[in-house]
C-alpha atoms as a PDB file:
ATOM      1  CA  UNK A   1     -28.955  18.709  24.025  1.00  0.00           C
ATOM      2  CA  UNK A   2     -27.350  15.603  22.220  1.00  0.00           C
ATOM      3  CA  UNK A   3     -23.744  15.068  22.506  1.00  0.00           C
ATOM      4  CA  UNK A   4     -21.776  14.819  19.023  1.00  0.00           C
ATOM      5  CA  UNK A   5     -19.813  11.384  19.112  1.00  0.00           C
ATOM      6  CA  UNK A   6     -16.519  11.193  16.485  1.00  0.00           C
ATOM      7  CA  UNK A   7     -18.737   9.083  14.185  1.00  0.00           C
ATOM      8  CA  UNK A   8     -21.182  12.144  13.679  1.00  0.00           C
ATOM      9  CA  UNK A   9     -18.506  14.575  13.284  1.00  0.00           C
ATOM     10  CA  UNK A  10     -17.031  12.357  10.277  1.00  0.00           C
ATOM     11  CA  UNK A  11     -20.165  12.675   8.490  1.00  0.00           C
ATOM     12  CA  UNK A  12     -20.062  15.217   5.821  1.00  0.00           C
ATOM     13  CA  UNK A  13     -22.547  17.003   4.584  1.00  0.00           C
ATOM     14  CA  UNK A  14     -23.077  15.854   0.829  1.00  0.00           C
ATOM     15  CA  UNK A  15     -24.421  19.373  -0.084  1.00  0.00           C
ATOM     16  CA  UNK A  16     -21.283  20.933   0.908  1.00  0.00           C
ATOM     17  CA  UNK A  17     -19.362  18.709  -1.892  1.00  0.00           C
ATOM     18  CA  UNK A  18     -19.438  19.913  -5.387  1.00  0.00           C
ATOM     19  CA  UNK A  19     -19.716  18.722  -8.824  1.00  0.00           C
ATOM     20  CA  UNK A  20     -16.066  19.228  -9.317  1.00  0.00           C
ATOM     21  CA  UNK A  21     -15.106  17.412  -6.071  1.00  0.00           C
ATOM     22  CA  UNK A  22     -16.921  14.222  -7.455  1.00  0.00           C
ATOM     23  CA  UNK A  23     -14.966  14.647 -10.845  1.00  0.00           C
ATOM     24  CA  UNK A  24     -11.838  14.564  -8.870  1.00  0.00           C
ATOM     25  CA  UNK A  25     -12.778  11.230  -6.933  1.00  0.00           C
ATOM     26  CA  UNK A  26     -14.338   9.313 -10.082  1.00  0.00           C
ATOM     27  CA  UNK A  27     -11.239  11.075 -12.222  1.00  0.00           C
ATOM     28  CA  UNK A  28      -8.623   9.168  -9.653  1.00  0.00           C
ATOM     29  CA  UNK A  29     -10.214   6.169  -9.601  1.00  0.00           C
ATOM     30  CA  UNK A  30     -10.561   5.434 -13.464  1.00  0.00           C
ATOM     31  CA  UNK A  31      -7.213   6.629 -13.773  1.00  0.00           C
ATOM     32  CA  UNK A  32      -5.907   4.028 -11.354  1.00  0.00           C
ATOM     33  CA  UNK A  33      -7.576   1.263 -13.552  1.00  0.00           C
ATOM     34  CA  UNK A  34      -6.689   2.723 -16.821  1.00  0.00           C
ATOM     35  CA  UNK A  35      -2.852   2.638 -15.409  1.00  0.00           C
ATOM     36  CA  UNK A  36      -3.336  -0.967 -14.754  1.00  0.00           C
ATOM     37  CA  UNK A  37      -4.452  -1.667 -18.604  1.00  0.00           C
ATOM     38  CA  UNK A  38      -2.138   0.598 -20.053  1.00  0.00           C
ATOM     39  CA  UNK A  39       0.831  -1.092 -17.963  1.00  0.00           C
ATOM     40  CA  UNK A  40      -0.744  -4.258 -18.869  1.00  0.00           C
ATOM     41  CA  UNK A  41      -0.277  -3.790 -22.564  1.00  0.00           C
ATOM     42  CA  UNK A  42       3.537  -3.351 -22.138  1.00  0.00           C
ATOM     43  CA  UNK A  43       3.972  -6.165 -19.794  1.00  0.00           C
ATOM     44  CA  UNK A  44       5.369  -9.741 -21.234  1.00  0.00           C
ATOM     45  CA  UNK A  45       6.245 -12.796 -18.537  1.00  0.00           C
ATOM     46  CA  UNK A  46       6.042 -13.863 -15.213  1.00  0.00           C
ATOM     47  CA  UNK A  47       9.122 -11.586 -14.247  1.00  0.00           C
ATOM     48  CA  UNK A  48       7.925  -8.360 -15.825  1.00  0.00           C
ATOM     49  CA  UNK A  49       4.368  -8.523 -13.694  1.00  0.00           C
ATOM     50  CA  UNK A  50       6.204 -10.170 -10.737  1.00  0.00           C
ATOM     51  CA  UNK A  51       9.613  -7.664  -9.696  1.00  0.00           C
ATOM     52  CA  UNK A  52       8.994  -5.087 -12.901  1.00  0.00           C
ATOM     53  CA  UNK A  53      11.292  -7.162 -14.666  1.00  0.00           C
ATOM     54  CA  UNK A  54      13.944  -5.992 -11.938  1.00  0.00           C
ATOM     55  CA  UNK A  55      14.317  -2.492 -14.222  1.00  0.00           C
ATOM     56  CA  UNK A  56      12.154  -0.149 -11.307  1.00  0.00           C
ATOM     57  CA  UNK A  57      14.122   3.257 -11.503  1.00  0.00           C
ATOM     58  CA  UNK A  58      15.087   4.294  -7.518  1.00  0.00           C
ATOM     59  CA  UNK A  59      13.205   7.115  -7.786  1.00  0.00           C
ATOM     60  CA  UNK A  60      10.023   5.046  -8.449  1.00  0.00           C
ATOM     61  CA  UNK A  61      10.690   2.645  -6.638  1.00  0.00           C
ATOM     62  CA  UNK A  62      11.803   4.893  -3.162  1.00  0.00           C
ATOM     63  CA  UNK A  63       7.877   6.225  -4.099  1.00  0.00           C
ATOM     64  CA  UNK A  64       6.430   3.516  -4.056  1.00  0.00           C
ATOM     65  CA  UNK A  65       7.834   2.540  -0.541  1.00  0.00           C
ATOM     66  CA  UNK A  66       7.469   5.702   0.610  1.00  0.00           C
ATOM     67  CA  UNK A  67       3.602   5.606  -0.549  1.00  0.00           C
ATOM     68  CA  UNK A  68       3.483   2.045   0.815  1.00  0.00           C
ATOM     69  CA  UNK A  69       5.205   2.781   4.370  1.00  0.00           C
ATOM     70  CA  UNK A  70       2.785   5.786   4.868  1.00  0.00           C
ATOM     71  CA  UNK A  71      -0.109   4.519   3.962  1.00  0.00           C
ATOM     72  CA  UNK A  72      -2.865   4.975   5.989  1.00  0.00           C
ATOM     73  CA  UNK A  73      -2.042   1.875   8.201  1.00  0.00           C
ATOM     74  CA  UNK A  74       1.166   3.670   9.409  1.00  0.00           C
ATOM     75  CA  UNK A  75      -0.320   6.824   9.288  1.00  0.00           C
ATOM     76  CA  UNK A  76      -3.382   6.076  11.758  1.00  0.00           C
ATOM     77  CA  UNK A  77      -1.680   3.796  13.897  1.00  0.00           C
ATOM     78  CA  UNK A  78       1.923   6.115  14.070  1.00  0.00           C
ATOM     79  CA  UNK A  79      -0.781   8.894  14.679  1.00  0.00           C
ATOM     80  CA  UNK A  80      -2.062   7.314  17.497  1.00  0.00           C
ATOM     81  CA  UNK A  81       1.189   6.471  18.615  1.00  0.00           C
ATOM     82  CA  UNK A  82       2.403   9.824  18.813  1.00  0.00           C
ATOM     83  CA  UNK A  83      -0.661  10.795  20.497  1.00  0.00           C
ATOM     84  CA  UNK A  84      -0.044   8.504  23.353  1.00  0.00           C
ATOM     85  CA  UNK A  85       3.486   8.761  23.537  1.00  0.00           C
ATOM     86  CA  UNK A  86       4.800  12.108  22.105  1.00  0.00           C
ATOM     87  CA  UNK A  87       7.741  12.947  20.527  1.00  0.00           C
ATOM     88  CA  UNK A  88       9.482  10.006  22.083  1.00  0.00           C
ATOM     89  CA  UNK A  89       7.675   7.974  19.770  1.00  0.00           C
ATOM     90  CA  UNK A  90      10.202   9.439  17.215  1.00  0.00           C
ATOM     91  CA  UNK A  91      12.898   7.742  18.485  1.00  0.00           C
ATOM     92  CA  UNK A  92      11.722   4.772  19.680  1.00  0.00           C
ATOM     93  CA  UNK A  93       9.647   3.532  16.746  1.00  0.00           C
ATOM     94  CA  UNK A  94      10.591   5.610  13.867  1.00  0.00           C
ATOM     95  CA  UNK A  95      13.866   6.264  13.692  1.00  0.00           C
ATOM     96  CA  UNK A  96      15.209   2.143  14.595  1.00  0.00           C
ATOM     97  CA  UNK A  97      13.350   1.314  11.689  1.00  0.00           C
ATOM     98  CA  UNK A  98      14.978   3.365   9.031  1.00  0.00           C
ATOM     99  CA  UNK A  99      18.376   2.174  10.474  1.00  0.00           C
ATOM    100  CA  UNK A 100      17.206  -1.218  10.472  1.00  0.00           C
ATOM    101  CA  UNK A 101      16.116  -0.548   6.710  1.00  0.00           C
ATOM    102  CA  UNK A 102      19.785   1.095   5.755  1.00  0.00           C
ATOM    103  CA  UNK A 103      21.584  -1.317   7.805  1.00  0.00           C
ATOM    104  CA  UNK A 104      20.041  -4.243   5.862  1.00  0.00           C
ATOM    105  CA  UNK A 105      20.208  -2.819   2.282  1.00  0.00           C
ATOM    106  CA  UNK A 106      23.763  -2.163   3.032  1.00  0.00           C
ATOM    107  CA  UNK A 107      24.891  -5.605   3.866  1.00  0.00           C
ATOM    108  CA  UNK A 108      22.186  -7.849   1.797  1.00  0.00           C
ATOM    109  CA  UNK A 109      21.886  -6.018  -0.948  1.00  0.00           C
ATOM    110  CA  UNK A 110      25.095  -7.257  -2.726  1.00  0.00           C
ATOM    111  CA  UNK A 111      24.977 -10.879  -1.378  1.00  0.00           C
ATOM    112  CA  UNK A 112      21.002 -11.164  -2.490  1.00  0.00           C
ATOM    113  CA  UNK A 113      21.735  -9.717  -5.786  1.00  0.00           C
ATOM    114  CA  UNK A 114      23.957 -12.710  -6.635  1.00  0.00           C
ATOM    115  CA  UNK A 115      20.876 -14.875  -6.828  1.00  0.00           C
ATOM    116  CA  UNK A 116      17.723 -14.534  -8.794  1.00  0.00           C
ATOM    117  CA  UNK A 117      15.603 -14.334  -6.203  1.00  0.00           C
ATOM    118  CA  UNK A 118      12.270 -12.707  -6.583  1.00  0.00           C
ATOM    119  CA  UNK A 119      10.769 -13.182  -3.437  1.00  0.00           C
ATOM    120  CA  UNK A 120      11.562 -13.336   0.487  1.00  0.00           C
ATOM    121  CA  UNK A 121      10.167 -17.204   0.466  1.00  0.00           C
ATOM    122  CA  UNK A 122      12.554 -17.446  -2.392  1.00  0.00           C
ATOM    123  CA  UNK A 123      15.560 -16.098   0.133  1.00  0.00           C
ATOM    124  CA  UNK A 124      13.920 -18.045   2.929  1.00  0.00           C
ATOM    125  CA  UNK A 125      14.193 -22.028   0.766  1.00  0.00           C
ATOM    126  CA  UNK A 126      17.213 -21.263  -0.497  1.00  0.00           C
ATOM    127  CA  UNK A 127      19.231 -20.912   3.114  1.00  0.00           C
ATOM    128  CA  UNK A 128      16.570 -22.466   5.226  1.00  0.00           C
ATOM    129  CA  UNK A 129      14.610 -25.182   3.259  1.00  0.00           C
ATOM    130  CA  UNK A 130      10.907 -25.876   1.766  1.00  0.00           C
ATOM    131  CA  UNK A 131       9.092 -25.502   5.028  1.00  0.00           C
ATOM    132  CA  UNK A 132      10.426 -21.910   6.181  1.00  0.00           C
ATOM    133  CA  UNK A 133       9.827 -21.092   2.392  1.00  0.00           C
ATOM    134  CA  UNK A 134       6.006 -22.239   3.210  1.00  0.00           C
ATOM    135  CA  UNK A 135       6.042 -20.355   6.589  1.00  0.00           C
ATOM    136  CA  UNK A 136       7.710 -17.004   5.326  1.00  0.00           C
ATOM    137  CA  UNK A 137       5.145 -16.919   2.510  1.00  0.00           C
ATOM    138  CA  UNK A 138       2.079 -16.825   4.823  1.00  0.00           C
ATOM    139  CA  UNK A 139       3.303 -14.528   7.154  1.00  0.00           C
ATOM    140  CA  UNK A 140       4.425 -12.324   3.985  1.00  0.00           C
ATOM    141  CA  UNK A 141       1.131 -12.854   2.656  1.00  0.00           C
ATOM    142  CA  UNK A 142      -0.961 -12.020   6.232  1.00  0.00           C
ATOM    143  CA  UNK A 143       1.519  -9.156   7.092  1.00  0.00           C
ATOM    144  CA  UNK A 144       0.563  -7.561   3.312  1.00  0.00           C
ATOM    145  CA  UNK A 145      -2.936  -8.032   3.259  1.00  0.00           C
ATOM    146  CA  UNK A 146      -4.119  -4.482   3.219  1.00  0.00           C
ATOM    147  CA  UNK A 147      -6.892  -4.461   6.056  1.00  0.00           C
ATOM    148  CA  UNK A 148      -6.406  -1.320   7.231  1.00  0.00           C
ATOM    149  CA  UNK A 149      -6.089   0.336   3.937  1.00  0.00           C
ATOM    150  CA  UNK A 150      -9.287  -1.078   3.106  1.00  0.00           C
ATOM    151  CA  UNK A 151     -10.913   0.090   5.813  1.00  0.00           C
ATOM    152  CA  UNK A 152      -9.150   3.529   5.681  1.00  0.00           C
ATOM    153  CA  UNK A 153     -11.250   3.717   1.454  1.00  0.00           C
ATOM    154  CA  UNK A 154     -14.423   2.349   3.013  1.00  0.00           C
ATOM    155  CA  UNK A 155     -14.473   5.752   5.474  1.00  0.00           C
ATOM    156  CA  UNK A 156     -13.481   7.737   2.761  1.00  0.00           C
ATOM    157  CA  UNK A 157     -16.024   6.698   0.217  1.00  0.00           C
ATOM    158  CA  UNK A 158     -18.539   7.240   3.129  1.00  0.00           C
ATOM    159  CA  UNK A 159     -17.419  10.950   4.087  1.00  0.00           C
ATOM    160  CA  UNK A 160     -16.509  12.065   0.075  1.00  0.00           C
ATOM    161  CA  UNK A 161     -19.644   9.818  -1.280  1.00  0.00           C
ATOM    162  CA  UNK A 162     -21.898   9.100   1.586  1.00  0.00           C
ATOM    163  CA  UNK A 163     -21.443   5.431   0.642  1.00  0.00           C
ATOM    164  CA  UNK A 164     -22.214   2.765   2.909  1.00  0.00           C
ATOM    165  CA  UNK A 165     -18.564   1.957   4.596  1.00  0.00           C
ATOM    166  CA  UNK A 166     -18.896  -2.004   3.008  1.00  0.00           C
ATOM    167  CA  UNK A 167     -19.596  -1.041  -0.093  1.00  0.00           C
ATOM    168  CA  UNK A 168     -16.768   0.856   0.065  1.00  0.00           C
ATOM    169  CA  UNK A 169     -14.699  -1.152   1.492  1.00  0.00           C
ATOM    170  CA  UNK A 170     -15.559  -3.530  -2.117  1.00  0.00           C
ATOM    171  CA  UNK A 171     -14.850  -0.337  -4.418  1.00  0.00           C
ATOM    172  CA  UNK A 172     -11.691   0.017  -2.697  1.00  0.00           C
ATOM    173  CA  UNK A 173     -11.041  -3.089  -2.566  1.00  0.00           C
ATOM    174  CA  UNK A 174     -12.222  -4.150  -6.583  1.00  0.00           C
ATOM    175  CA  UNK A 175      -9.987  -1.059  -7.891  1.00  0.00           C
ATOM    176  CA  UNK A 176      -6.998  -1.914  -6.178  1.00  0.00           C
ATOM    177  CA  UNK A 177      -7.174  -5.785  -7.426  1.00  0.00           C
ATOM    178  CA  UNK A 178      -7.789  -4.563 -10.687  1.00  0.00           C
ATOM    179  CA  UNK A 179      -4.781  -2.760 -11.787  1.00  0.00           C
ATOM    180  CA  UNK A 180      -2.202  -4.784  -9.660  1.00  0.00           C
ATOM    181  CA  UNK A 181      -3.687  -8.269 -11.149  1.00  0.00           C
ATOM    182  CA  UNK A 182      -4.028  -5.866 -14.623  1.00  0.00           C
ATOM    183  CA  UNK A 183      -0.253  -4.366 -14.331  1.00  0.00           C
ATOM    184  CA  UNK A 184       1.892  -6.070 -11.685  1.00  0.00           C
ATOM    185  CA  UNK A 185       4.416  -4.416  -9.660  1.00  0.00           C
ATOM    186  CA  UNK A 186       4.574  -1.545 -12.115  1.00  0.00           C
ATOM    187  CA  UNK A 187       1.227  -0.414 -12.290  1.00  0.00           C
ATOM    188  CA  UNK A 188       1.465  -0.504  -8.132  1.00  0.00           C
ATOM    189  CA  UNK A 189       4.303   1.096  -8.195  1.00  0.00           C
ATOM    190  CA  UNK A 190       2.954   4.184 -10.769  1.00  0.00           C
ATOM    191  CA  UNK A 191      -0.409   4.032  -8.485  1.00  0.00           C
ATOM    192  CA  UNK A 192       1.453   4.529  -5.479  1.00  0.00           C
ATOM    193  CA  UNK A 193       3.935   7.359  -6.806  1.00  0.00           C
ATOM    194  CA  UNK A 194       0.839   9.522  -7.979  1.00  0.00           C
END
């Protein structure tokens, strides 16, 4: 008898999916894009698409980060962690970082509000000079790039649509370009709180 690896046991049947679950897929999808044309519409200037024109309600915008935090980077690799560790994990990963996080807003949030800053290279040439701005910026930029998020759409197009893992991985990838280039920080923002 042939042993089931955790590859095999990923693999949905497609004839246990019905027409409705496909709506529901293609449904979320096009409305994802059609957010990022319908925020496009509304949105004039660099600053608007950049920081949402700094007007991002704190309930939208504690969504977003929320949706960002747990995303399915953090929630495959805190998984895991907890898995390994246990409940220790708790208190040794989780928990520092959300008093880091309060800490921070609490002092930096008044002093960085007295700039117009709209970025952390911004924060970074201002106090530190045009080189750290250069190296904040690509670590910003290679700490952001959503690899594992990616990869986390590619499986999930493969169990919900039997797609080939890279060309999900491109679907994923395509729609979520889309609306952010379309609408900016809104339309991610909107995406993320749904």
């Amino acid at each position: 008898m042939k042993e089931s690896t955790g590859c095999e046991r990923l693999q949905t049947p497609l004839n246990e999916l019905s027409s409705l679950d496909y709506t529901i897929v293609i449904l979320y999808l096009t409305g994802m894009i059609a957010v990022g044309f319908w925020i496009a519409r509304r949105v004039k200037g660099f600053t608007l698409f950049f920081v949402a024109g700094r007007m991002m309600t704190t309930p939208l915008l504690v969504s977003t980060l929320v949706s960002t935090y747990y995303g399915l980077d953090v929630t495959f690799g805190v998984s895991e962690v907890r898995f390994s560790e246990g409940v220790l994990s708790w208190f040794v990963y989780t928990r520092p970082y959300y008093i880091g996080i309060l800490i921070a807003s609490f002092i930096l949030i008044r002093r960085l509000k007295a700039f117009p800053f709209l970025s952390l290279p911004d924060v970074a040439e201002h106090f530190y000079g045009r080189a750290e701005r250069l190296m904040v910026a690509l670590a910003s930029l290679l700490y952001d790039l959503p690899f594992l998020g990616i990869m986390g759409m590619g499986i999930l197009f493969r169990v919900i649509l039997g797609l080939p893992e890279m060309q999900g991985y491109l679907i994923g990838a395509a729609i979520a370009a889309v609306y952010t280039l379309l609408g900016g920080l809104w339309a991610d923002a909107i995406t993320d709180t749904f």
